[in-house]
Protein backbone atom coordinates (compact mmCIF):
# COMPACT_ATOMS: atom_id res chain seq x y z
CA UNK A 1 88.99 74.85 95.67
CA UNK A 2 90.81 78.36 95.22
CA UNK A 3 92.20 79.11 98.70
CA UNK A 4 91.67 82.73 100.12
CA UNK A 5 94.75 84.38 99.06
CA UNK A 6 95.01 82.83 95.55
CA UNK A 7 91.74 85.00 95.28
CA UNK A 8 92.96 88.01 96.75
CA UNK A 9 95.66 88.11 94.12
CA UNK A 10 93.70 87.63 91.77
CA UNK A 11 91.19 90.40 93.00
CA UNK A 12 94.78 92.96 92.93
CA UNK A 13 95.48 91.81 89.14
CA UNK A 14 91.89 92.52 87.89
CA UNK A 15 91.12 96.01 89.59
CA UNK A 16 94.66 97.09 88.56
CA UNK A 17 93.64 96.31 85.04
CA UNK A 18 90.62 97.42 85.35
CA UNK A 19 91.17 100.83 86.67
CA UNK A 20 94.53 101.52 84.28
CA UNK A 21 91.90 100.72 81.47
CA UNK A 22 89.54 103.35 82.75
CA UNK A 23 92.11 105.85 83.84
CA UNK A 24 94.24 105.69 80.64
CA UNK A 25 91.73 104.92 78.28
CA UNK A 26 89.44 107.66 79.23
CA UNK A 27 92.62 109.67 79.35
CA UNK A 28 91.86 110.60 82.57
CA UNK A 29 94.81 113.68 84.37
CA UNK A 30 97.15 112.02 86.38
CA UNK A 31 96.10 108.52 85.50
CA UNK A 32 98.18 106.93 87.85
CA UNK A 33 96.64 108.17 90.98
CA UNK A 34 93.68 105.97 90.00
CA UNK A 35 95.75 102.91 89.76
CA UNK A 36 97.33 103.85 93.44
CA UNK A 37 94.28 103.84 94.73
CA UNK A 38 93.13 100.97 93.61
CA UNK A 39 96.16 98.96 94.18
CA UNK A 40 95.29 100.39 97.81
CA UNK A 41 91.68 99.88 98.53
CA UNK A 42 92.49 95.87 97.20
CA UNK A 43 95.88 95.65 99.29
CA UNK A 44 94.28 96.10 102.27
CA UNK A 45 94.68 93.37 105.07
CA UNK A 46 91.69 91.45 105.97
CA UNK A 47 87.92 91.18 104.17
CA UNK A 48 86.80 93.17 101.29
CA UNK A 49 85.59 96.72 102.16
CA UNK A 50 81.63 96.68 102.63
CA UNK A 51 79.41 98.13 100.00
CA UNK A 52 78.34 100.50 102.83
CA UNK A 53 81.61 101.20 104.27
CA UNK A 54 82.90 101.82 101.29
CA UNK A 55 79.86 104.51 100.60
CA UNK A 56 81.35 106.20 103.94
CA UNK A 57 84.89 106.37 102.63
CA UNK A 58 83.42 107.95 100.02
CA UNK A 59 81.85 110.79 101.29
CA UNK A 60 84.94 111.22 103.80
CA UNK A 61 87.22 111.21 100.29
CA UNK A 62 84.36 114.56 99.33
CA UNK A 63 85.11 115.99 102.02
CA UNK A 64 89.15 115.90 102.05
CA UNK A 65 88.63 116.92 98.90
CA UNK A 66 86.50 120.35 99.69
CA UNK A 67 88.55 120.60 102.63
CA UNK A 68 91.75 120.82 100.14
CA UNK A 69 90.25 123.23 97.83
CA UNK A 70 89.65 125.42 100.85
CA UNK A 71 93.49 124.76 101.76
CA UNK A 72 94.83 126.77 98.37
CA UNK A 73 94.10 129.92 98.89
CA UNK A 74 95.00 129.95 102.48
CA UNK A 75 98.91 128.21 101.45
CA UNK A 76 98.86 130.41 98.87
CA UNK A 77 98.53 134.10 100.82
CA UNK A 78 99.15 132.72 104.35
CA UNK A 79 101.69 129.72 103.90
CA UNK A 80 103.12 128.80 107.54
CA UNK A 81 99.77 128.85 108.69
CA UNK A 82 98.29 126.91 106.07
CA UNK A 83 101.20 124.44 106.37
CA UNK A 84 100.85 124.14 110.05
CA UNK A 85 97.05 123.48 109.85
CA UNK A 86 97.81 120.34 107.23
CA UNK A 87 100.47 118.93 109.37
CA UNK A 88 97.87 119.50 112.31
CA UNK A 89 95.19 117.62 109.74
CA UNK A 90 97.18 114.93 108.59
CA UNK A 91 98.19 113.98 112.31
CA UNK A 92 94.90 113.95 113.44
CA UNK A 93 93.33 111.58 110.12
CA UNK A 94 96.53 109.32 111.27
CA UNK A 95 95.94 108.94 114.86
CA UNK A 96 92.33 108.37 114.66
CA UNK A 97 93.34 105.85 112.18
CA UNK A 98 95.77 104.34 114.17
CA UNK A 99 93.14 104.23 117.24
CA UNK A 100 90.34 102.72 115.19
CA UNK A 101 92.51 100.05 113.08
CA UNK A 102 91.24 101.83 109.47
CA UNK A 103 92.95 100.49 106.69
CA UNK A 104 91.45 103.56 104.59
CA UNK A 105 93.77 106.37 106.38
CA UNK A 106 96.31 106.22 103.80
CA UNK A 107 93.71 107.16 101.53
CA UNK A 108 92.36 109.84 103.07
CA UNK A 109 96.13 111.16 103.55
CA UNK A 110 96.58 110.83 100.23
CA UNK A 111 93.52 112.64 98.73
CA UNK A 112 93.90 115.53 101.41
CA UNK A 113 98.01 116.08 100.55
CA UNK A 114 97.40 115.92 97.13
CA UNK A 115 94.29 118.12 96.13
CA UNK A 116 96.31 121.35 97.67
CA UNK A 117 99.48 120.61 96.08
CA UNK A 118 97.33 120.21 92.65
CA UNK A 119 95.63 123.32 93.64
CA UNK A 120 98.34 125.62 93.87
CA UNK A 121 99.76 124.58 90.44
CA UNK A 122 96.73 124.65 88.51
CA UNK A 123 92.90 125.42 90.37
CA UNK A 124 91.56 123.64 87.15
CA UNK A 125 93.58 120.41 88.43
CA UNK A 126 91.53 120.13 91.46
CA UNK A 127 88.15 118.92 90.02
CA UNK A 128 89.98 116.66 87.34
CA UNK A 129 92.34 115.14 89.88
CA UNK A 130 89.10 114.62 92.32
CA UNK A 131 87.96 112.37 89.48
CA UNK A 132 90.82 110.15 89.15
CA UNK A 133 90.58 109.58 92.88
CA UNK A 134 87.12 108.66 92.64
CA UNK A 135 87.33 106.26 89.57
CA UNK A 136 90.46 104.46 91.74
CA UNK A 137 88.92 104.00 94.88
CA UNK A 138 85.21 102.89 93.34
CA UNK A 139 87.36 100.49 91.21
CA UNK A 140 88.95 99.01 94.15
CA UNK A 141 86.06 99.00 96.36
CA UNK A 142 83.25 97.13 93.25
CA UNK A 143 86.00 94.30 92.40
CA UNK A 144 86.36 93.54 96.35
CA UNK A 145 82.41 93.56 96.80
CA UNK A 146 81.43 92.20 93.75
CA UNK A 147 84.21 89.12 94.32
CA UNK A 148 83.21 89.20 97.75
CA UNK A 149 79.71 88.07 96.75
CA UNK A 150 80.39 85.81 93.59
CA UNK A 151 83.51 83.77 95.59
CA UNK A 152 83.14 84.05 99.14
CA UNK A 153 85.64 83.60 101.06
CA UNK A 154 85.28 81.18 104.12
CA UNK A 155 85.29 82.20 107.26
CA UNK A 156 88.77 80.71 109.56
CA UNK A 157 87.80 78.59 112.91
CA UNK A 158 90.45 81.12 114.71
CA UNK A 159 88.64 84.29 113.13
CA UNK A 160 85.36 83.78 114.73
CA UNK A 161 84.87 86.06 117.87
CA UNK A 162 88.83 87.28 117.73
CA UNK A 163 88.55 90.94 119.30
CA UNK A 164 91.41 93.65 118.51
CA UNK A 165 93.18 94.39 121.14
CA UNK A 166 92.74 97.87 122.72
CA UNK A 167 94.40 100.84 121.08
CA UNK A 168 97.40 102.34 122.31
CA UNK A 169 96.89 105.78 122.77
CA UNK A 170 100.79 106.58 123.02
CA UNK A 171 101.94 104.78 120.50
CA UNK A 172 98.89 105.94 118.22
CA UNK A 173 100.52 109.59 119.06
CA UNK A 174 103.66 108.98 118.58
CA UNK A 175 103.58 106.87 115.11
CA UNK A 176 101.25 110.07 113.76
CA UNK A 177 104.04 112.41 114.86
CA UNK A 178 106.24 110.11 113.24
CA UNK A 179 104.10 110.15 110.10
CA UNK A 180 104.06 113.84 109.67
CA UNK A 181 107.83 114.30 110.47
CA UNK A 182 108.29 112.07 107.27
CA UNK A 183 104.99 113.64 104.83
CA UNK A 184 105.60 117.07 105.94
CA UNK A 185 108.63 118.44 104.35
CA UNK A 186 108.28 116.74 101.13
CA UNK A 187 104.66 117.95 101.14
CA UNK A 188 106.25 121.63 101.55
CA UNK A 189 109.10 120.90 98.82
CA UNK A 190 106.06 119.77 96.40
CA UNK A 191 104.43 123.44 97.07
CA UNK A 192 107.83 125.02 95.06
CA UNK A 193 107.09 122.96 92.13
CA UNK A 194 103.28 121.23 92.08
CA UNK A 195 104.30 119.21 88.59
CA UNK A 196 107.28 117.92 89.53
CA UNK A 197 106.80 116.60 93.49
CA UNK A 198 103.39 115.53 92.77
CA UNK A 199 103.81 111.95 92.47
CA UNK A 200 107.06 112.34 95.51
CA UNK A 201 103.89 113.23 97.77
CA UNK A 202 102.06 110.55 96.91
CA UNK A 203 105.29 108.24 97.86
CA UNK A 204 106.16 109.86 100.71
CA UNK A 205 102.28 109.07 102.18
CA UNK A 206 102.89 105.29 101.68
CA UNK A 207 106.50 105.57 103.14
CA UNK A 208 105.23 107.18 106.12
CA UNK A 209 102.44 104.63 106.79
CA UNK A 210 105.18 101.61 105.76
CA UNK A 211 107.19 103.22 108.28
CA UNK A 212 104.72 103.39 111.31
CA UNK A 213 105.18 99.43 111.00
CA UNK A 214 108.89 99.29 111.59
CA UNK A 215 111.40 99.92 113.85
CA UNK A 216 114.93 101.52 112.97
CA UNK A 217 116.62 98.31 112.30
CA UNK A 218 114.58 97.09 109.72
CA UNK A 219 113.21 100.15 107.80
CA UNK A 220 116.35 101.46 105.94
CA UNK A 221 116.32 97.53 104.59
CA UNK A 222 112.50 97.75 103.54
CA UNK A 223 112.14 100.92 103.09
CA UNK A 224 115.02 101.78 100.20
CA UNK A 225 114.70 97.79 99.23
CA UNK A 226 110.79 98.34 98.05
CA UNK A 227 112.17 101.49 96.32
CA UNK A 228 114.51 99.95 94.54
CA UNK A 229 112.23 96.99 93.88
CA UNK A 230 109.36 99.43 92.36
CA UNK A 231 112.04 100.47 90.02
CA UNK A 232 112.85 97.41 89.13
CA UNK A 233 109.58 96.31 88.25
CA UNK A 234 108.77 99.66 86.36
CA UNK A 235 111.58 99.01 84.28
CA UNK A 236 110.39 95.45 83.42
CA UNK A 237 106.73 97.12 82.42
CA UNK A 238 108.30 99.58 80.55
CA UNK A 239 110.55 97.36 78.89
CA UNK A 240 107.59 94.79 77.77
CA UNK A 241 105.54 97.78 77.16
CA UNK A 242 108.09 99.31 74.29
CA UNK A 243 107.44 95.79 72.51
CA UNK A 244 104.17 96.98 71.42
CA UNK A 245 103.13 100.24 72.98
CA UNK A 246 99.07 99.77 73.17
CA UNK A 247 96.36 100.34 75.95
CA UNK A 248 95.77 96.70 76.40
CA UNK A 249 99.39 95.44 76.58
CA UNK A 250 100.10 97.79 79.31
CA UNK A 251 96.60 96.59 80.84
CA UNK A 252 98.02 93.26 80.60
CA UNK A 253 101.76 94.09 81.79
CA UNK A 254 100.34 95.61 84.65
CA UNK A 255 98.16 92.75 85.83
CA UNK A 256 101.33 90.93 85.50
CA UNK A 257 103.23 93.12 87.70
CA UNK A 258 100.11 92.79 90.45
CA UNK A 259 100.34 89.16 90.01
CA UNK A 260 104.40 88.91 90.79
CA UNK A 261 104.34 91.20 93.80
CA UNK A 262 101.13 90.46 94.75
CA UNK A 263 101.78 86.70 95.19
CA UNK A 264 105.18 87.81 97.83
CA UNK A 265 102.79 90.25 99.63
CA UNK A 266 100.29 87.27 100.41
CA UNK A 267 102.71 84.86 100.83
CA UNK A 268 101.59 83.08 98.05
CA UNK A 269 105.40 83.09 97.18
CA UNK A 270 107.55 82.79 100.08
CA UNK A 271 110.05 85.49 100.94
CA UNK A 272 111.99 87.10 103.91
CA UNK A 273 109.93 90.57 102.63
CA UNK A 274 106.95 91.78 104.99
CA UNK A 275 104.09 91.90 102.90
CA UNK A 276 104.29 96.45 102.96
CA UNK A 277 107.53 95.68 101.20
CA UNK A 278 105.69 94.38 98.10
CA UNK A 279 102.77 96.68 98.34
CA UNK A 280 104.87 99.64 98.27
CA UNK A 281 106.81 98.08 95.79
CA UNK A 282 104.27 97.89 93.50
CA UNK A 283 103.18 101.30 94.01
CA UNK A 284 106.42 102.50 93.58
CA UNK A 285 106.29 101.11 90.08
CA UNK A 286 103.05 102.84 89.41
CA UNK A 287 103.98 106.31 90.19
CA UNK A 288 107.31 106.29 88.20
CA UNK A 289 105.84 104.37 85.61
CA UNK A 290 102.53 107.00 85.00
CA UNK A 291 105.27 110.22 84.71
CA UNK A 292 107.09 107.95 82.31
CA UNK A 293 104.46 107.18 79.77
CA UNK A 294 103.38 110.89 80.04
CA UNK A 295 107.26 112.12 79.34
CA UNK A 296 106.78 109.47 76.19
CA UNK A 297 103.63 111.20 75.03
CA UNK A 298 104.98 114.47 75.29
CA UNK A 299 108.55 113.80 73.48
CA UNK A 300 109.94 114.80 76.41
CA UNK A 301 113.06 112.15 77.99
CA UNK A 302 112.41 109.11 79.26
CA UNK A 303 115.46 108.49 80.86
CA UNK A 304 116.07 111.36 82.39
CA UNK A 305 112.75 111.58 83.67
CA UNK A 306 112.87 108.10 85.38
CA UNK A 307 116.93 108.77 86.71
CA UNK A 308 115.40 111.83 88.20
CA UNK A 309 112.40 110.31 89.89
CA UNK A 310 114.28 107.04 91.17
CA UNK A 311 116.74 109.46 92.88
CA UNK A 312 114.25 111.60 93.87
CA UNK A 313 112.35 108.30 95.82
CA UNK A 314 115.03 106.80 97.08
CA UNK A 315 116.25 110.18 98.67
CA UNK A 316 113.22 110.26 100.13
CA UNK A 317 113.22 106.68 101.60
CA UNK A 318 116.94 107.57 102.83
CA UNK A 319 114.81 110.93 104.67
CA UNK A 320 112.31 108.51 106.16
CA UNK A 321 114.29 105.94 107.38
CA UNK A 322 116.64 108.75 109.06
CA UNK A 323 113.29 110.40 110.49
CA UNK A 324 112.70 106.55 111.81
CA UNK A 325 116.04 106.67 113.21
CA UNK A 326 116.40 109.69 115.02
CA UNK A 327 113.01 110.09 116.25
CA UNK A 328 113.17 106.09 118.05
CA UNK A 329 116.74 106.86 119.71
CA UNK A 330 115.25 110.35 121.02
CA UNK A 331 112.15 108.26 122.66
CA UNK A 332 114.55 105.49 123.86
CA UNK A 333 116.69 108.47 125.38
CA UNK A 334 113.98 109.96 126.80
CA UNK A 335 112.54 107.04 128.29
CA UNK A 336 113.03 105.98 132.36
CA UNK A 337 115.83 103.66 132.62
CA UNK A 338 113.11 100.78 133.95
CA UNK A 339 111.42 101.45 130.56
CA UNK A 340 114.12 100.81 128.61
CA UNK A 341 115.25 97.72 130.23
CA UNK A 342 113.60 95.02 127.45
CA UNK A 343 116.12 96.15 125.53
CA UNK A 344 119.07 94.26 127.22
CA UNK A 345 119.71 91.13 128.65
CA UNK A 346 119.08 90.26 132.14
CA UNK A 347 122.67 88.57 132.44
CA UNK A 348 125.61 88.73 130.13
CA UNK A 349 127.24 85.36 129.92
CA UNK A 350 130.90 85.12 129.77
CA UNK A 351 132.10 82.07 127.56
């Protein structure tokens, strides 16, 4: 009998190929959004998002997406206050996120910072780009329901009546303020020059929310490692890819890709990586790998692009893990002494 996670993987590889199949065979703008949200919507921890659930994420998505047409013209004529009212936005979607344990915040993040940016390059963008969100997220939500149904997964003895524990409202607060510190300025950079920060915006979301999981000791490690790692893998794509350059063999590449990091992020393969590190590995490798096979299309270089992109990412996962940095030795210096004593031994031994 397939065990849980052999499925799950399985369920990552399929919607990826599904959705690049849709996205670049319908030649859809900015394919590689819908492949990021797929690869999201099926990364998710826990069951498969509900038919109905999914619905409501749905109609939330519409309304990020009205809600960033509306932001254009205001960043456009009146752009401090229309950058302090997405900052103000994007903490709130995070908190309540963080308070109600949604795995779909990232997504909403994600649609709301990019439909302005797309906006203010091109107001044509908007309705194209709203599309390629769509197709990603229904992708990723009809391969989880429909394997859901056809392969059940079994319900776990220690699973049955486990409550979450109660939110933290403090910490909720402070990993949103955390959040925006990290989204923000990028998100303001990407207003300069729509085209080229688009897909650094859609990084910088899923380093933020990989970030609210670790502390400063850890996150320059995981955070520049799953960087590096994307690149790594959207070099092998690339490189299989060039073999024969066809709509199906990148289909098929990518599924591959899913499979390899998919199987470390489920532990299907054992390594000393936390599953986000695959996960944002992965869609590392999708975001420099959909400005690379545009670049190819339009004769433009490859190379350069790519150099540019990787340096671009991993500056920003250097900015992040900073941000983590600073912001956790100003709260430990800020803290009463009692609060802080966890941190130390009770008794230094002597040997």
């Amino acid at each position: 009998m397939m065990h849980a996670r052999d499925k799950a993987v399985l369920r990552l590889s399929l919607g990826l190929g599904l959705a690049s199949a849709l996205a670049y065979g319908f030649a859809l703008p900015v394919p590689f959004v819908s492949c990021v949200l797929a690869v999201l919507v099926l990364s998710k921890p826990g069951p498969p998002l509900p038919l109905v659930k999914g619905l409501i994420v749905a109609l939330l998505f519409a309304g990020f997406v009205l809600a960033g047409v509306l932001m254009v013209p205001l960043l456009e004529n009146y752009a401090f206050a229309g950058i302090l009212l997405t900052a103000v936005i994007v903490f709130s979607v995070i908190h309540a996120g963080q308070l109600s344990g949604s795995p779909a915040t990232v997504l909403l993040v994600i649609s709301f910072a990019l439909i302005p940016v797309a906006g203010v390059a091109d107001q044509a963008l908007v309705s194209l780009l709203s599309i390629s969100l769509a197709v990603g997220f229904a992708v990723g939500t009809l391969v989880s329901t429909v394997s859901s149904r056809l392969f059940p997964d079994p319900v776990e003895p220690g699973q049955v009546g486990k409550q979450r524990p109660p939110p933290d409202h403090a910490q909720a607060r402070w990993i949103a303020l955390r959040t925006v510190a990290i989204v923000m300025p990028v998100f303001v950079l990407a207003l300069t020059n729509p085209s080229f920060y688009l897909a650094a915006v859609m990084k910088t979301v899923t380093l933020g929310q990989q970030a609210s999981e670790l502390d400063a000791r850890s996150a320059g490690r995981e955070l520049i490692g799953s960087t590096l790692m994307g690149a790594f893998v959207a070099l092998a794509v690339w490189c299989g890819l060039s073999l024969w350059p066809t709509l199906w063999m990148l289909v098929l590449w990518l599924m591959a890709a899913a499979l390899w990091t998919g199987a470390g992020m489920l532990r299907i393969r054992q390594t000393r990586y936390r599953p986000s590190f695959w996960s944002n590995a992965l869609v590392t490798a999708l975001i420099l790998l959909g400005p690379a096979i545009e670049d190819s299309a339009s004769g433009k270089s490859v190379l350069l692009g790519a150099a540019m992109r990787t340096s671009l990412f991993v500056f920003v996962a250097l900015y992040a893990w900073a941000i983590v940095w600073l912001l956790e030795r100003w709260r430990n210096m800020s803290r009463p002494l009692a609060d802080q004593s966890p941190a130390f031994p009770d008794r230094v031994e002597i040997t």
